[in-house]
Protein backbone atom coordinates (compact mmCIF):
# COMPACT_ATOMS: atom_id res chain seq x y z
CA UNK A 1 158.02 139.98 115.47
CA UNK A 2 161.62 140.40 116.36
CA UNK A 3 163.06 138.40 119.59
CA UNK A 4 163.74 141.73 121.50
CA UNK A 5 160.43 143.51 120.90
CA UNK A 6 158.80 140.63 122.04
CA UNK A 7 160.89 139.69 124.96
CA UNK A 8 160.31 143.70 125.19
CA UNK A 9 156.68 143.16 125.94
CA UNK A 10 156.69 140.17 127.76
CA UNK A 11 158.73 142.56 129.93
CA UNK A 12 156.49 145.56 130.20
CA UNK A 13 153.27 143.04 130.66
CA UNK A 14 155.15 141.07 133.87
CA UNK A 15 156.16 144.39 135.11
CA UNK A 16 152.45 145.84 134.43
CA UNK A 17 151.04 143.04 136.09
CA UNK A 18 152.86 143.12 139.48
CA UNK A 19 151.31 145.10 143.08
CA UNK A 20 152.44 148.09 143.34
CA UNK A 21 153.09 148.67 140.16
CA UNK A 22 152.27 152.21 137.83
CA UNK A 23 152.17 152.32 133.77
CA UNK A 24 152.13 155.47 132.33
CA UNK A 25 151.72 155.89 128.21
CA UNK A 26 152.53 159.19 126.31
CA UNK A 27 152.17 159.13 122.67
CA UNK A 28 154.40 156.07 121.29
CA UNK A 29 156.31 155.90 124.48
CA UNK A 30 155.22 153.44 127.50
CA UNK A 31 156.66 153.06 130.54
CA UNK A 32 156.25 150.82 133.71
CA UNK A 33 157.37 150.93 137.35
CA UNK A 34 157.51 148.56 139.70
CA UNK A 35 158.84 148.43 143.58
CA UNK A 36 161.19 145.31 143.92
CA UNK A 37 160.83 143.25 146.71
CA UNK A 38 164.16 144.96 148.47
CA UNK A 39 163.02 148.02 148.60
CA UNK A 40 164.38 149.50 145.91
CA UNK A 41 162.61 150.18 141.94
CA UNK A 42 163.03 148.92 138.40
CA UNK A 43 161.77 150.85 135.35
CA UNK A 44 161.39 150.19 131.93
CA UNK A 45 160.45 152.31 129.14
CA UNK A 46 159.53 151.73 125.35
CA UNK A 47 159.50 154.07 122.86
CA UNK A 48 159.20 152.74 119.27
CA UNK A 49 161.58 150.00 119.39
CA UNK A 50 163.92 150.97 121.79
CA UNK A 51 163.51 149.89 125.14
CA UNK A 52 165.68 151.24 128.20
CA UNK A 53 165.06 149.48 131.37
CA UNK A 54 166.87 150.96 135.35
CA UNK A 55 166.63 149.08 138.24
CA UNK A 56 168.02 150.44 141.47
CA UNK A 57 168.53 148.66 144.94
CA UNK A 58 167.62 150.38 148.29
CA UNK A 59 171.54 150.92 149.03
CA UNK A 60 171.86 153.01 145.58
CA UNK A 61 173.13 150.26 143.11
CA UNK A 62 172.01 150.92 139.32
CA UNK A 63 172.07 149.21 136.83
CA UNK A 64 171.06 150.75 133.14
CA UNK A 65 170.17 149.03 129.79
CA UNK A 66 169.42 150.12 126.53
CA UNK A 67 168.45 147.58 123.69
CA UNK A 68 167.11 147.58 119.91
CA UNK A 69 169.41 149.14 117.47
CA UNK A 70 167.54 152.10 116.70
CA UNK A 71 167.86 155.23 118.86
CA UNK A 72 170.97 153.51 120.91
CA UNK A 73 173.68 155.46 121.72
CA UNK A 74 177.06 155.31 123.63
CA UNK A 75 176.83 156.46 127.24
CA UNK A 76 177.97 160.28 127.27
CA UNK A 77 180.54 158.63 130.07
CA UNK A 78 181.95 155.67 127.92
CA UNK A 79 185.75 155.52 128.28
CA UNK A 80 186.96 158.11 124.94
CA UNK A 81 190.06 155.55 125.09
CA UNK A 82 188.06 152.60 124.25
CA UNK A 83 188.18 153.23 119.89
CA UNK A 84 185.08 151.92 118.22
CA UNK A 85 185.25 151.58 114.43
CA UNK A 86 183.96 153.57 111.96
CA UNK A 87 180.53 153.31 111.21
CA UNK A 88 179.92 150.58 114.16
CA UNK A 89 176.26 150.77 115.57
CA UNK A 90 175.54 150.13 118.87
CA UNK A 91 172.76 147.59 119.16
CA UNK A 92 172.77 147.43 123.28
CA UNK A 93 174.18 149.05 126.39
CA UNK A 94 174.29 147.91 129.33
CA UNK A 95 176.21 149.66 133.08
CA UNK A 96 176.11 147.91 136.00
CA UNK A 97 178.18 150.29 138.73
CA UNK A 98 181.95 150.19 137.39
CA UNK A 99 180.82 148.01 134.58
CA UNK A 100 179.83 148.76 131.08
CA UNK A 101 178.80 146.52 128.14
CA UNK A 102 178.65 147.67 124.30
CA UNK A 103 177.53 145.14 121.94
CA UNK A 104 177.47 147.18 118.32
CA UNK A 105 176.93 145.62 114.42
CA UNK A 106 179.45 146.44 111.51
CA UNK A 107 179.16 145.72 108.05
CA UNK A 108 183.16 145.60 107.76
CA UNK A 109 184.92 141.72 107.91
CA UNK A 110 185.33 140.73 111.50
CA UNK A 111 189.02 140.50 110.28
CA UNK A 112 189.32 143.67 109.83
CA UNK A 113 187.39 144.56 113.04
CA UNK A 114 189.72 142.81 114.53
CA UNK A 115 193.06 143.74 112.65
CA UNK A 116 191.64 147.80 113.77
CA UNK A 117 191.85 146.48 118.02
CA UNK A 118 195.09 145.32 117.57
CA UNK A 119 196.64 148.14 115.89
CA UNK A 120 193.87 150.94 117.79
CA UNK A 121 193.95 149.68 121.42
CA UNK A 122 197.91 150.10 121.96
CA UNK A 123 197.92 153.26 120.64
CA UNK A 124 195.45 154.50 123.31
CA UNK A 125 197.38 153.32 125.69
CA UNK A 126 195.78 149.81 126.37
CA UNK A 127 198.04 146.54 127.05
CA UNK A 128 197.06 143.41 124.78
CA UNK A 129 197.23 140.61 127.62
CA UNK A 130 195.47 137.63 125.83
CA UNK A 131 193.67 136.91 122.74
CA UNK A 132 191.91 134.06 121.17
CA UNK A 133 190.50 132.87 118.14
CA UNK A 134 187.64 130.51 116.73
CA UNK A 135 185.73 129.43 114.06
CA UNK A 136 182.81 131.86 115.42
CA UNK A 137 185.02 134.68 116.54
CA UNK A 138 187.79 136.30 118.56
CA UNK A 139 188.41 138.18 121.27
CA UNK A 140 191.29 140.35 122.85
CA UNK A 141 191.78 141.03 126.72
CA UNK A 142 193.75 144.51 127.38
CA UNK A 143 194.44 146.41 130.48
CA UNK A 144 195.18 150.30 131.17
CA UNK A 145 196.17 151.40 134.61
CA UNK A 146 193.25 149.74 136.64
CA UNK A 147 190.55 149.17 134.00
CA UNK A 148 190.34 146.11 131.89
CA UNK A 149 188.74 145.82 128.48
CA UNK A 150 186.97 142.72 126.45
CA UNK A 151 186.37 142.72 123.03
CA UNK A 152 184.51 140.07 121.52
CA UNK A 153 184.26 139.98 117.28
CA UNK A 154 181.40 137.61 116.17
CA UNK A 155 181.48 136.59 112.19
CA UNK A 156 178.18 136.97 111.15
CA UNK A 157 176.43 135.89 107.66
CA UNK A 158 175.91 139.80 106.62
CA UNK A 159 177.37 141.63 109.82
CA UNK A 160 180.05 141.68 112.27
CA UNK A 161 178.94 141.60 115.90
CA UNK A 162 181.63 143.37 118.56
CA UNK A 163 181.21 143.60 122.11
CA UNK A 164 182.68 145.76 124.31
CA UNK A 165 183.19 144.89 128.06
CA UNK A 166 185.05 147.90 130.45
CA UNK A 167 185.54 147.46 133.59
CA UNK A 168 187.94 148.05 136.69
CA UNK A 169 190.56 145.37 137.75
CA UNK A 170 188.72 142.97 140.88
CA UNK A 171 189.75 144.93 144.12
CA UNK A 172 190.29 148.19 143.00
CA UNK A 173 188.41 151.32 142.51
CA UNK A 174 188.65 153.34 138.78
């Protein structure tokens, strides 16, 4: 059993097993809702292996996640300035308000990966501020007007691991 299905139903069985709580199941789909102790909700859902979980605070703060490779998809809002290589799968997504995380798996050299931000990012318009290397990885920090932008290459054994952080500069709104 993979590490994410069964964090996945250690999840739904916590959630399942708190007052309050309601579990619904449709076909291969589950989901369970719970009220937090603010006031406000959290709700996860697995279908298959793909589990998307919301929470939301009584004051109207989200936060989304999707995780497990299959059926994961970029958010219909993620930044169309932020390139993503070819053939790149997203693996996880996570938004929390301004925030948004992309971890996706490529089977190209994390070299290359990273050879395609250097040259791609500038010519969207992003600044390269800093970058950094290791045995394990690099990454490159880049700004555009008021957003900022992580990217983290991992060098894996058969895949390259990239993660994608967007975001808006500290005291400033997007």
């Amino acid at each position: 059993m993979t590490r994410n299905r069964l964090l996945a139903i250690i999840a739904l069985s916590i959630l399942a097993s708190l007052p309050g709580c309601r579990r619904f199941t449709t076909g291969e789909s589950t989901t369970v809702e719970t009220p937090a102790p603010d006031g406000g909700n959290a709700t996860v859902t697995q279908q298959g292996p793909r589990i998307d979980a919301t929470t939301a605070t009584t004051d109207d703060q989200k936060a989304k996640a999707q995780a497990n490779e299959p059926g994961v998809t970029l958010p219909i809002d993620f930044p169309k300035d932020v390139p993503v290589p070819v053939g790149a799968k997203p693996t996880s997504v996570t938004t929390v308000g301004p925030m948004t995380m992309v971890s996706l798996e490529s089977t190209a050299p994390a070299d290359d990966v990273l050879d395609f931000y250097k040259k791609s990012l500038p010519v969207n318009g992003w600044q390269i501020e800093a970058t950094a290397a290791g045995k394990l990885g690099s990454s490159i920090g880049a700004t555009k007007q008021k957003r900022t932008l992580n990217v983290m290459v991992g060098k894996g054994e058969e895949k390259t691991t990239i993660r994608l952080t967007v975001g808006t500069v500290v005291g400033t709104q997007p």
